[in-house]
N, C-alpha and C. Protein backbone atom coordinates (compact mmCIF):
# COMPACT_ATOMS: atom_id res chain seq x y z
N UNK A 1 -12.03 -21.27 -17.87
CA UNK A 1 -10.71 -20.66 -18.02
C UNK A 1 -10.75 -19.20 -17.57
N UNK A 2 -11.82 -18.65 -17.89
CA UNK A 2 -11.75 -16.68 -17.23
C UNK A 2 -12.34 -17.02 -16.49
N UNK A 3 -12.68 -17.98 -15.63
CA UNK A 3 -13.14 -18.02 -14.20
C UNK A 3 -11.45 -17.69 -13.21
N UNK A 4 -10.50 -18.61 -13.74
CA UNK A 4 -9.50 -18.86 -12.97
C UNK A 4 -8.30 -17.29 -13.11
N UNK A 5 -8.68 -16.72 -14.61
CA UNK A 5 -7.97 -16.00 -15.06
C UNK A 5 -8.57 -14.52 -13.73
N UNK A 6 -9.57 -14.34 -13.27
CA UNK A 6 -10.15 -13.71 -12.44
C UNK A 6 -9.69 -13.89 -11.14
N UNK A 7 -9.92 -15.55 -10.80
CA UNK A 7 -9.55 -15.58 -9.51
C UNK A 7 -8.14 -15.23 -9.10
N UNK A 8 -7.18 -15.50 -10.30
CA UNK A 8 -5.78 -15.20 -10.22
C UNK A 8 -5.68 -13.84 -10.28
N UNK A 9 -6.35 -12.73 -10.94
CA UNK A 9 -6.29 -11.72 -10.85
C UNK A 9 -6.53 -11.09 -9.28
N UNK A 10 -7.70 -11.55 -8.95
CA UNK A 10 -7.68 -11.06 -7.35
C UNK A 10 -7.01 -11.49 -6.24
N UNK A 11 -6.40 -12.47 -6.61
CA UNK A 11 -5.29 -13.06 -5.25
C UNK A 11 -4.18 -12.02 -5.58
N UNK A 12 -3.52 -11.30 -6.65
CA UNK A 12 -2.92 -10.61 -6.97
C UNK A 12 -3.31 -9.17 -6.30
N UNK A 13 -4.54 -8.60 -6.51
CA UNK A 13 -5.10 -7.77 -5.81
C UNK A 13 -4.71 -7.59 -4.01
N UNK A 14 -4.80 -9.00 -3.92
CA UNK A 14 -4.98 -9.11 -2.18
C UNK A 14 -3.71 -8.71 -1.82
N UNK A 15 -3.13 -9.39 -2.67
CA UNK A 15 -1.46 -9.40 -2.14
C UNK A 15 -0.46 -8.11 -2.20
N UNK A 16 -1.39 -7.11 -3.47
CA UNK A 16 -0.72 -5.65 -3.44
C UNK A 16 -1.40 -4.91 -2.50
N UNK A 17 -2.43 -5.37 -2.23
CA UNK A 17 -3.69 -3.83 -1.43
C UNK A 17 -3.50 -4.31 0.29
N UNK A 18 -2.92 -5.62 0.48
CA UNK A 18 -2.64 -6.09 1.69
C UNK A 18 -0.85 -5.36 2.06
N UNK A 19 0.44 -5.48 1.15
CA UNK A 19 1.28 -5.09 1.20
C UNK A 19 0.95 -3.02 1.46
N UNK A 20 0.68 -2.96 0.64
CA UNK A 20 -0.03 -1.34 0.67
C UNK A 20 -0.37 -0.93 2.07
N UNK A 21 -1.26 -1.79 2.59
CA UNK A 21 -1.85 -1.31 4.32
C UNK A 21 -0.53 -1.75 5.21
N UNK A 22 0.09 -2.76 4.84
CA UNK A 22 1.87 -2.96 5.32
C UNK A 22 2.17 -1.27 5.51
N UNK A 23 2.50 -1.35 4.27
CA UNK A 23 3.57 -0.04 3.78
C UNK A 23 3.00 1.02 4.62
N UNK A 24 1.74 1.48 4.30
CA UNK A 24 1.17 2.66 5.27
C UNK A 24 1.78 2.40 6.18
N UNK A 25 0.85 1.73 6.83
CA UNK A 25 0.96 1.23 8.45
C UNK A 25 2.24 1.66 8.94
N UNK A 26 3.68 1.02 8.28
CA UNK A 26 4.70 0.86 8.54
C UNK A 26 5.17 2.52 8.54
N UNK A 27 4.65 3.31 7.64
CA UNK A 27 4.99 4.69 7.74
C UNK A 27 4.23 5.56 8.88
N UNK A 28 3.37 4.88 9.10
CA UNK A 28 2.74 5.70 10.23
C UNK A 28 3.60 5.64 11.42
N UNK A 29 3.71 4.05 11.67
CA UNK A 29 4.39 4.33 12.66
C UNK A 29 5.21 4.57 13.10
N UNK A 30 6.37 4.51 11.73
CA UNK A 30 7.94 5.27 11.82
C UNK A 30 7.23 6.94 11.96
N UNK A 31 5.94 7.19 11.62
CA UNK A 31 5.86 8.82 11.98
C UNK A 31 5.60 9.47 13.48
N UNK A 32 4.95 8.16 13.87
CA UNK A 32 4.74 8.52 15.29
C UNK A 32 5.73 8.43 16.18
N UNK A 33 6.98 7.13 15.70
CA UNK A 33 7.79 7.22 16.71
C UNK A 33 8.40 8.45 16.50
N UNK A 34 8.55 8.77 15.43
CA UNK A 34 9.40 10.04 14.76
C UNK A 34 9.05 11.26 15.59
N UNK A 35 7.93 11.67 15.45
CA UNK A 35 6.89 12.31 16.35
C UNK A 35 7.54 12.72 18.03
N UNK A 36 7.58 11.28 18.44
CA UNK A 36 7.59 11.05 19.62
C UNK A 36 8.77 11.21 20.12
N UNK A 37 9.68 11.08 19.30
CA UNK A 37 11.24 11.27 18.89
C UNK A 37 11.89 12.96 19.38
N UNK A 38 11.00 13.37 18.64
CA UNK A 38 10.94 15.08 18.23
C UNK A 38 10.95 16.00 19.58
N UNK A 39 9.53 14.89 20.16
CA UNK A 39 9.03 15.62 21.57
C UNK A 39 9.87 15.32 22.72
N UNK A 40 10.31 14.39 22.86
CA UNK A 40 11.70 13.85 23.45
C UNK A 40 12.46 14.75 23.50
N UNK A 41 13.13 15.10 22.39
CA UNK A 41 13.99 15.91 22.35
C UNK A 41 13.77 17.52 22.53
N UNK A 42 12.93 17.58 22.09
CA UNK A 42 12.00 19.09 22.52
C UNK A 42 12.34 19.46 23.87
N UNK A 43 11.61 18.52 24.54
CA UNK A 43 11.76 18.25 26.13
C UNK A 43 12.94 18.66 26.38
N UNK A 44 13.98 17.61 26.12
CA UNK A 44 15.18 17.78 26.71
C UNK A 44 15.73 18.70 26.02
N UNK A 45 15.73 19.89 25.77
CA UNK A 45 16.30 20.81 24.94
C UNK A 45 15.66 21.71 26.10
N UNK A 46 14.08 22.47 26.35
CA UNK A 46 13.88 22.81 26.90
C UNK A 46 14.29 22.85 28.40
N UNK A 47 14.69 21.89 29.03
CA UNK A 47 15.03 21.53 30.31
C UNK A 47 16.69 22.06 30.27
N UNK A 48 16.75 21.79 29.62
CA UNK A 48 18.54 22.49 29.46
C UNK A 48 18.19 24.02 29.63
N UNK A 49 17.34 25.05 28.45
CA UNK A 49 17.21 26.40 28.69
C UNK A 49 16.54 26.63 29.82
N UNK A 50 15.79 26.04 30.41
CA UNK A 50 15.22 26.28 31.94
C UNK A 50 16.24 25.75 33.33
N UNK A 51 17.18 25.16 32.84
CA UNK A 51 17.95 24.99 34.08
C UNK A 51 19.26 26.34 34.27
């Protein structure tokens, strides 16, 4: 019975610490596009005061 009570505990584990590297992940890369977003616009901001 605390064999199963364990194993159920760590499938639980998997499923928050797996969602978690989701979640990061998912913020990283809304940061990079964000990022990338920024420089974009940087750009074209600059090109306007240089023209």
């Amino acid at each position: 019975m605390q064999h199963e009570i364990i194993w159920c505990h760590f499938e639980i584990c998997i499923i928050v610490w797996s969602f978690k590297v989701c979640q990061s992940s998912f913020v990283e890369m809304h940061n990079i596009v964000f990022q990338f977003y920024l420089a974009n616009e940087t750009k074209l901001q600059m090109g306007k005061l240089f023209k």
